[in-house]
PDB file of N, CA and C in Angstrom:
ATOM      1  N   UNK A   1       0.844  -1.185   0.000  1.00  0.00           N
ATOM      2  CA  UNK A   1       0.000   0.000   0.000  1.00  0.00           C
ATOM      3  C   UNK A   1       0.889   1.247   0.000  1.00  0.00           C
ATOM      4  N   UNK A   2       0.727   2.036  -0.397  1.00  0.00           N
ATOM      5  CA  UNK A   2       1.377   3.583  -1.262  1.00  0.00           C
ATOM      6  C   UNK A   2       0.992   4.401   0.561  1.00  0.00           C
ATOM      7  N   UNK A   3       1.573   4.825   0.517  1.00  0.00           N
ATOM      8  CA  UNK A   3       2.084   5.987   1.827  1.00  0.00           C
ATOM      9  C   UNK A   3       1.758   7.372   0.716  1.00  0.00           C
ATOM     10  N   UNK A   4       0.943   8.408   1.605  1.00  0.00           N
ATOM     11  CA  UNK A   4       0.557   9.597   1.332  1.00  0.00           C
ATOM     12  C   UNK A   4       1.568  10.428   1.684  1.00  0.00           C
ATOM     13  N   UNK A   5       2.155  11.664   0.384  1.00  0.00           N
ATOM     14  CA  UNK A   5       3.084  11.863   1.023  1.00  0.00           C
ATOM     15  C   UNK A   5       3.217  13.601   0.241  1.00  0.00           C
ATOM     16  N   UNK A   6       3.765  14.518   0.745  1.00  0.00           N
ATOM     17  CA  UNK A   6       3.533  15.787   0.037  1.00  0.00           C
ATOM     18  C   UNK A   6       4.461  15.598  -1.374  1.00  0.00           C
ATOM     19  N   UNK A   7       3.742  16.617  -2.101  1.00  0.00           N
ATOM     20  CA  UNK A   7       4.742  16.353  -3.629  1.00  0.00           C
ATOM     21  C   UNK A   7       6.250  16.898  -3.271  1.00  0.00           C
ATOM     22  N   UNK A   8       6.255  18.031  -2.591  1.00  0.00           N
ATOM     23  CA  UNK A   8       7.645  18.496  -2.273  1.00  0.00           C
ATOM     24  C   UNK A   8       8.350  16.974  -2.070  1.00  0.00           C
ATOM     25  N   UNK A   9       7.600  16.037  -2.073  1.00  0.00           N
ATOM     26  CA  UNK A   9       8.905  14.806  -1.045  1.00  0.00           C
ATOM     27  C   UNK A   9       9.228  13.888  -2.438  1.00  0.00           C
ATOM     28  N   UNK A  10       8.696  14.331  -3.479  1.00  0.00           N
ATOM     29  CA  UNK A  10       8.872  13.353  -4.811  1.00  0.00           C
ATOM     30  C   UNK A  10      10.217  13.582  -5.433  1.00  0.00           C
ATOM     31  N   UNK A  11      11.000  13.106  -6.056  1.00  0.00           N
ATOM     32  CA  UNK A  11      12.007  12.741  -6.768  1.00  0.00           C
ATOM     33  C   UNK A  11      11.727  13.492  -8.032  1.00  0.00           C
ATOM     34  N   UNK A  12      12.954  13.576  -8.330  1.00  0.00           N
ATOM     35  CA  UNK A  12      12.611  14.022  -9.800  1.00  0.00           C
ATOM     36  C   UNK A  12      12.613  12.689 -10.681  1.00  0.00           C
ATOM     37  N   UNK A  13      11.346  13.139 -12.060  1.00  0.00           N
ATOM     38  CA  UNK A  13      11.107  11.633 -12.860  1.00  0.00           C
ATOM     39  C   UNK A  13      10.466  10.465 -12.497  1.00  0.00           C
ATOM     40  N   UNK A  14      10.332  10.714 -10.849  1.00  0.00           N
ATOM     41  CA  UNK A  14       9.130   9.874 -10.452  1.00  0.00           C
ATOM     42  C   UNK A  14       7.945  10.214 -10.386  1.00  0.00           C
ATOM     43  N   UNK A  15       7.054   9.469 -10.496  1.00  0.00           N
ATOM     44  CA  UNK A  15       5.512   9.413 -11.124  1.00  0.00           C
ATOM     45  C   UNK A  15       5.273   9.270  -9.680  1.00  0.00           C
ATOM     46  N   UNK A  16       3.906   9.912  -9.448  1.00  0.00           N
ATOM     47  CA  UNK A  16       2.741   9.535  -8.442  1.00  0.00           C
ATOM     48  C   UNK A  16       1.664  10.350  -9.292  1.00  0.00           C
ATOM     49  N   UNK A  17       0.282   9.639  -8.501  1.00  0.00           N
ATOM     50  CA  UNK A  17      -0.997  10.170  -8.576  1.00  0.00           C
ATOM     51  C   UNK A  17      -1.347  11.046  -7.818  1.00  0.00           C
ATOM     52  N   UNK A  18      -2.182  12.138  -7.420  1.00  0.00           N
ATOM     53  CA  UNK A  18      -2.259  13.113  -7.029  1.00  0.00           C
ATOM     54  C   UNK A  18      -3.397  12.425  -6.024  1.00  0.00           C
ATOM     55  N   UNK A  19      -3.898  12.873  -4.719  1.00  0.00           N
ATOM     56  CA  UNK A  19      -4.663  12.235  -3.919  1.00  0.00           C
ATOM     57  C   UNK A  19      -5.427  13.362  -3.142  1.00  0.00           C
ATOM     58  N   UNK A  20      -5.038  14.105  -2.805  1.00  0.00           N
ATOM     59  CA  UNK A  20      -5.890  15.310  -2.185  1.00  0.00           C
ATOM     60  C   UNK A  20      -5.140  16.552  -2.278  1.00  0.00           C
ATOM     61  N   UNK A  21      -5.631  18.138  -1.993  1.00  0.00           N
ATOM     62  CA  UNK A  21      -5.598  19.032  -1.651  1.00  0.00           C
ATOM     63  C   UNK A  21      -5.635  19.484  -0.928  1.00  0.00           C
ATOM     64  N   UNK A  22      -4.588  20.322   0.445  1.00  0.00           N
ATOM     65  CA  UNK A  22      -4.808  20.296   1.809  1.00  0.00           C
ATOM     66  C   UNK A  22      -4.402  22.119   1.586  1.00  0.00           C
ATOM     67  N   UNK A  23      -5.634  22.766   1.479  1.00  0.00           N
ATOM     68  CA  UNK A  23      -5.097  24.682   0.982  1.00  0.00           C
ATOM     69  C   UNK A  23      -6.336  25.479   0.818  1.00  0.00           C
ATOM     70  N   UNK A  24      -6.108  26.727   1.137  1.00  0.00           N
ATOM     71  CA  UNK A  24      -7.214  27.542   1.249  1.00  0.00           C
ATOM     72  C   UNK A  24      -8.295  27.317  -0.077  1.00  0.00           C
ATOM     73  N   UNK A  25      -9.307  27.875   0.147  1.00  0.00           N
ATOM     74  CA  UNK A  25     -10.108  27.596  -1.238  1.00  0.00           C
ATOM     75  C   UNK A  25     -10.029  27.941  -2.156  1.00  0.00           C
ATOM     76  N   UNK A  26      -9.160  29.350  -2.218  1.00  0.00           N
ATOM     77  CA  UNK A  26      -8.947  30.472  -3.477  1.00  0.00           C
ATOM     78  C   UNK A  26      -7.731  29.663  -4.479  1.00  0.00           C
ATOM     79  N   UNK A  27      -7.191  28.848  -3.763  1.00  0.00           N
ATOM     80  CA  UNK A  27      -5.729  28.293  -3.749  1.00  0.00           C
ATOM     81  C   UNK A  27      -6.183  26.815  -4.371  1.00  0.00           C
ATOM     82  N   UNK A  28      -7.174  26.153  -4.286  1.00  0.00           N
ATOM     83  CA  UNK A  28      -7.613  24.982  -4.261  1.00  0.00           C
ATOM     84  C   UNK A  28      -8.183  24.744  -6.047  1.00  0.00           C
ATOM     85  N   UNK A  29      -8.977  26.417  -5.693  1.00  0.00           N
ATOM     86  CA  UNK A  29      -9.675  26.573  -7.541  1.00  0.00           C
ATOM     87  C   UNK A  29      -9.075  26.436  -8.506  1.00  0.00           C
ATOM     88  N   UNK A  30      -7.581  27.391  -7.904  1.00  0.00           N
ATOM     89  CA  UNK A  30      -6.733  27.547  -8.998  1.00  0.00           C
ATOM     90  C   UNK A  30      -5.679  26.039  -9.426  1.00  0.00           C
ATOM     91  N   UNK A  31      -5.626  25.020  -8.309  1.00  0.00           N
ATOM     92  CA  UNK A  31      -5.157  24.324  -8.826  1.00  0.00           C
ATOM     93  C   UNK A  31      -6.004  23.177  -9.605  1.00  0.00           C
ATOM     94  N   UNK A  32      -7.219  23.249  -9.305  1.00  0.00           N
ATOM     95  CA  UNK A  32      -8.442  22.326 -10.142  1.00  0.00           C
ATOM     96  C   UNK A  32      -9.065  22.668 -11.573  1.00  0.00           C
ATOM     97  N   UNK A  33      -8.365  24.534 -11.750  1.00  0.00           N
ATOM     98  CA  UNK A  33      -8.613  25.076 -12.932  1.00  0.00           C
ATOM     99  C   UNK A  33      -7.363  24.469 -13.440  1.00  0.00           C
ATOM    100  N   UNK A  34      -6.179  24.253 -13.081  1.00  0.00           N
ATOM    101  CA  UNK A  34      -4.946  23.841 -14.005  1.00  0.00           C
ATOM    102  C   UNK A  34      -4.992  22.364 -14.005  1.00  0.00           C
ATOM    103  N   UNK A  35      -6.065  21.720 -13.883  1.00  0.00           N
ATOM    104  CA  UNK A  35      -5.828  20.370 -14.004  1.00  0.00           C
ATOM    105  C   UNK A  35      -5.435  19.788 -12.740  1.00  0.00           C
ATOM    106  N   UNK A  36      -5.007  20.239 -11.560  1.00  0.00           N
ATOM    107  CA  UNK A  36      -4.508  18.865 -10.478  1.00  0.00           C
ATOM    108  C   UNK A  36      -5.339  18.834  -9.491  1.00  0.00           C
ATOM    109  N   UNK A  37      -5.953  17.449 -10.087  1.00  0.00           N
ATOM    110  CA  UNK A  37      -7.078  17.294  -9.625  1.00  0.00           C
ATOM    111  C   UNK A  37      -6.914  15.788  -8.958  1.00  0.00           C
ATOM    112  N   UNK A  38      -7.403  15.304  -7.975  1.00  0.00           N
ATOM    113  CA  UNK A  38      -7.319  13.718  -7.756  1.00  0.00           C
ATOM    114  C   UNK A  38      -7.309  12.412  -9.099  1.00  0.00           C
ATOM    115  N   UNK A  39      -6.390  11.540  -8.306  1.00  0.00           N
ATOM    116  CA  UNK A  39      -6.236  10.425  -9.396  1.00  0.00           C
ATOM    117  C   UNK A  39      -5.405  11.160 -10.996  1.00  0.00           C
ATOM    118  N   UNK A  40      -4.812  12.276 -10.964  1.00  0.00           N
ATOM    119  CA  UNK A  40      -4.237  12.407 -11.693  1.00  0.00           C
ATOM    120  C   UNK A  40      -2.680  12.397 -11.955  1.00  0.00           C
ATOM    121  N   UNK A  41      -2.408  11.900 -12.814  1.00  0.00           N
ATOM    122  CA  UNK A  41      -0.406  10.984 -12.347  1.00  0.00           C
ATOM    123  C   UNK A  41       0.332  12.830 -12.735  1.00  0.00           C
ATOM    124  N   UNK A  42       1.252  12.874 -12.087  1.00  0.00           N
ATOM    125  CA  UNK A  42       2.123  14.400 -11.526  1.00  0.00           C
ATOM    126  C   UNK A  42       3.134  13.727 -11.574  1.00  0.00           C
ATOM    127  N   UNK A  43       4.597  14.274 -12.371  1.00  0.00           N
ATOM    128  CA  UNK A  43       6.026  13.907 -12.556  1.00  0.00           C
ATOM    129  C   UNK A  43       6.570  15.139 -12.480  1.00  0.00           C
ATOM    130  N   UNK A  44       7.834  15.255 -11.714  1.00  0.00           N
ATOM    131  CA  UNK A  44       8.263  16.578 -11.694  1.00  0.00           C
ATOM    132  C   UNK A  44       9.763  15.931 -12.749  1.00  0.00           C
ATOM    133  N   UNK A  45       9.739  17.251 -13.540  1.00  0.00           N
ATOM    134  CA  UNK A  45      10.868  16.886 -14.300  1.00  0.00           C
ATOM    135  C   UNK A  45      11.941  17.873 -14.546  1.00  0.00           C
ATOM    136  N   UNK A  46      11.678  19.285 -14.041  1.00  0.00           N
ATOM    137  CA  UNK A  46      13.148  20.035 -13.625  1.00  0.00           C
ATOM    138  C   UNK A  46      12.786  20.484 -12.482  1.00  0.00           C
ATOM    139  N   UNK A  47      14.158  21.339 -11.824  1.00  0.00           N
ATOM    140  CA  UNK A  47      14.086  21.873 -11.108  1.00  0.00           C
ATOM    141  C   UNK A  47      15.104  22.848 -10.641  1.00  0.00           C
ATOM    142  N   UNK A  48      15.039  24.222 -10.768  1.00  0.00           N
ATOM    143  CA  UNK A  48      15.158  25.494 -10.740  1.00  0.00           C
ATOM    144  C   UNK A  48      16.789  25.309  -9.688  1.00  0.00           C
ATOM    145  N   UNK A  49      17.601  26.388 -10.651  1.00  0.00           N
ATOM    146  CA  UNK A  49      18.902  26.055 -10.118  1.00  0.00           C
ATOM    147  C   UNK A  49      18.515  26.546  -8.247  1.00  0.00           C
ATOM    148  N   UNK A  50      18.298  27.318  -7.798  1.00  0.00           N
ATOM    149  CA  UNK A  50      17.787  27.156  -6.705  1.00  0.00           C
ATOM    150  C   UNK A  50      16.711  26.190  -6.071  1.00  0.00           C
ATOM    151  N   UNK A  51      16.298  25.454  -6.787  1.00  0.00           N
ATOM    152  CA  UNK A  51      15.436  24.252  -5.870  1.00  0.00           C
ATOM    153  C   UNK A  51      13.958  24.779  -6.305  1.00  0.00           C
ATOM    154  N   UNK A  52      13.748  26.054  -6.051  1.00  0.00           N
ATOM    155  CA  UNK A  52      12.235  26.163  -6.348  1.00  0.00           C
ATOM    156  C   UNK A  52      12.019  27.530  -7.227  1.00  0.00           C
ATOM    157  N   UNK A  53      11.683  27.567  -8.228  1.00  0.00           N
ATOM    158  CA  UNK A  53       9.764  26.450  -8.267  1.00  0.00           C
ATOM    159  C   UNK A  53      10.343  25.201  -9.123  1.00  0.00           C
ATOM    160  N   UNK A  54       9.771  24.101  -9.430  1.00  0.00           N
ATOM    161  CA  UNK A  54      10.097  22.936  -9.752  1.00  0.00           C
ATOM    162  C   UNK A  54       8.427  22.609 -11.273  1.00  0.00           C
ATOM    163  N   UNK A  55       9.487  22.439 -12.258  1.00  0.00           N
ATOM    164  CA  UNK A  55       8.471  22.168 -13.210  1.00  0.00           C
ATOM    165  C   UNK A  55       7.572  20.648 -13.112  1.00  0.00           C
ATOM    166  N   UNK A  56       6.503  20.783 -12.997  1.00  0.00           N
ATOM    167  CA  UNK A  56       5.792  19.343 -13.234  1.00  0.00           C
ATOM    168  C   UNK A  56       4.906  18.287 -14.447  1.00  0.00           C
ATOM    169  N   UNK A  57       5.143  18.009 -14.636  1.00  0.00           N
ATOM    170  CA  UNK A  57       4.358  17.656 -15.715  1.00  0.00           C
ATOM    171  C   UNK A  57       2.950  17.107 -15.532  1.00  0.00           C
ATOM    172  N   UNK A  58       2.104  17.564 -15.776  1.00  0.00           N
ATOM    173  CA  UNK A  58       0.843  16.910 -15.475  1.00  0.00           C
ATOM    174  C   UNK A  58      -0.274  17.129 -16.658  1.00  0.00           C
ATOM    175  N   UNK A  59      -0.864  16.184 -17.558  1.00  0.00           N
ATOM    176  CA  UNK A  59      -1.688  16.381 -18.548  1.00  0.00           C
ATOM    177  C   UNK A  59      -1.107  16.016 -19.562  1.00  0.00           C
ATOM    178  N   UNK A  60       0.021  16.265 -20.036  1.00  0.00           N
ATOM    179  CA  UNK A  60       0.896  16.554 -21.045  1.00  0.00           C
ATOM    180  C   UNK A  60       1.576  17.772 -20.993  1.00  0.00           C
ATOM    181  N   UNK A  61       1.570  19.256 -20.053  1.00  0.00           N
ATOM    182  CA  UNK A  61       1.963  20.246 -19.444  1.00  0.00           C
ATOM    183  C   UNK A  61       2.982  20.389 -18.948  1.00  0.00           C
ATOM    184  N   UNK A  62       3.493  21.347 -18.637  1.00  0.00           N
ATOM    185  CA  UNK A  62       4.476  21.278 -17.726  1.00  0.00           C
ATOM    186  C   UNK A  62       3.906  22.441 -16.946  1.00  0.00           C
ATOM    187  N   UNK A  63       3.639  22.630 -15.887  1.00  0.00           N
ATOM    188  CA  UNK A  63       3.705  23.879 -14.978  1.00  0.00           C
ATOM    189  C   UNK A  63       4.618  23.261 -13.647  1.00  0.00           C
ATOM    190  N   UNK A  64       5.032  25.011 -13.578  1.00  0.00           N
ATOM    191  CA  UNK A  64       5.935  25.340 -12.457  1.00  0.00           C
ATOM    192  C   UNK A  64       5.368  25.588 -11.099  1.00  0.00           C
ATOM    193  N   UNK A  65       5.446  24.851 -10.479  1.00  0.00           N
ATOM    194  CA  UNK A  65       4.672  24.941  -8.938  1.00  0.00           C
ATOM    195  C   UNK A  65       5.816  25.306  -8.000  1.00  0.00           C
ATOM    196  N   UNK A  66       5.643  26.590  -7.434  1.00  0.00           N
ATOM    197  CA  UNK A  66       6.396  26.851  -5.907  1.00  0.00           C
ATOM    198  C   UNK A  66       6.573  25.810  -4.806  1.00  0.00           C
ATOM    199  N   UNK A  67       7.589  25.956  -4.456  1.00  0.00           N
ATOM    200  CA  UNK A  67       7.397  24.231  -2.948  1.00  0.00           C
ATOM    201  C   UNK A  67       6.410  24.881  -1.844  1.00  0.00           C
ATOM    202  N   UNK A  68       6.142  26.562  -1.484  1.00  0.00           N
ATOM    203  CA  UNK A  68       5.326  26.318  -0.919  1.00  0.00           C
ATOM    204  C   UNK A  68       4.278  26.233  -1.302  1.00  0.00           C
ATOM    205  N   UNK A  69       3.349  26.338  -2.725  1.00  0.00           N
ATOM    206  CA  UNK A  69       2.222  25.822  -2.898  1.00  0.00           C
ATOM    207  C   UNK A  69       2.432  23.432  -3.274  1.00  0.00           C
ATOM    208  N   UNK A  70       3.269  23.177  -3.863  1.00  0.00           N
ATOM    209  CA  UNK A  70       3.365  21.876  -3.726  1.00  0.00           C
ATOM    210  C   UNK A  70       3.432  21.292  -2.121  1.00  0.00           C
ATOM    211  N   UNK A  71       3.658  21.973  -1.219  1.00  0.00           N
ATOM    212  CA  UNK A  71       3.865  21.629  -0.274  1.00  0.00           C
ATOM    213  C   UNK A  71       2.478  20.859   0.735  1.00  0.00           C
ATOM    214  N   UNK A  72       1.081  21.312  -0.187  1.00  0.00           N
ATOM    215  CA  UNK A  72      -0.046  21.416   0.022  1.00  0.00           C
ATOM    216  C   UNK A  72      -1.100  20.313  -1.056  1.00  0.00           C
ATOM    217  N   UNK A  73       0.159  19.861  -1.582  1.00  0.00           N
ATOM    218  CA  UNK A  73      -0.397  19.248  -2.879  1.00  0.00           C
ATOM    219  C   UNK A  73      -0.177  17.269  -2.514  1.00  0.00           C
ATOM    220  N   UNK A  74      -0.797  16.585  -1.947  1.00  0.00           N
ATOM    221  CA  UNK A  74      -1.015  15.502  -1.463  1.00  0.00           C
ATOM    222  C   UNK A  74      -0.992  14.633  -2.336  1.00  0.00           C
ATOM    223  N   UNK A  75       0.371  13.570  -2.384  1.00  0.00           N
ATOM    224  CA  UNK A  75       0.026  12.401  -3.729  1.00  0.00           C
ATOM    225  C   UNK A  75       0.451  10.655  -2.552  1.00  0.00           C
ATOM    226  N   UNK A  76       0.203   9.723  -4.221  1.00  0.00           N
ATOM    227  CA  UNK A  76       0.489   8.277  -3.587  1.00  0.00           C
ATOM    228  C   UNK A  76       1.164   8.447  -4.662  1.00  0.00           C
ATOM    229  N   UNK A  77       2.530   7.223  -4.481  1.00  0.00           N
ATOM    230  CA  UNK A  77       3.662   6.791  -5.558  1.00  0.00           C
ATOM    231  C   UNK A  77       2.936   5.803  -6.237  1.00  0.00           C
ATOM    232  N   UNK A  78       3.329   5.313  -7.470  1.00  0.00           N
ATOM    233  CA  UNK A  78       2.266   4.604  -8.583  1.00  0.00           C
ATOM    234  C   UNK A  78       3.293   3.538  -9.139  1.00  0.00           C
TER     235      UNK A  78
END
């Protein structure tokens, strides 16, 4: 069984599914308007010579998520 775990804690190039949203509501819209939404697979595949923001791939996309908004962003490894 897959351990819930924040995306900040993912690897780069590793895959998980996205599992919940733990963030204000204004904060919540905007990530359900960009697609990350539950049960959806999230790969982070760069990451910013300082560490953050960290590009992800999700959809076929890439967006750049801050660690403190990923920090809020709840997945399982797949």
């Amino acid at each position: 069984m897959s351990k819930i775990i924040p995306l900040t804690d993912l690897g780069i190039n590793c895959s998980a599914k996205i599992d919940h949203l733990d963030c204000a509501e204004h904060i919540k819209r905007r990530f359900l308007d960009l697609g990350i939404i539950p049960n959806t697979s999230i790969t982070p595949v760069f990451k910013s010579i300082s560490g953050d923001p960290i590009a992800y791939e999700i959809r076929n996309t890439l967006l750049a998520i801050r660690n403190q908004d990923a920090k809020n962003i709840f997945i399982y490894t797949i």
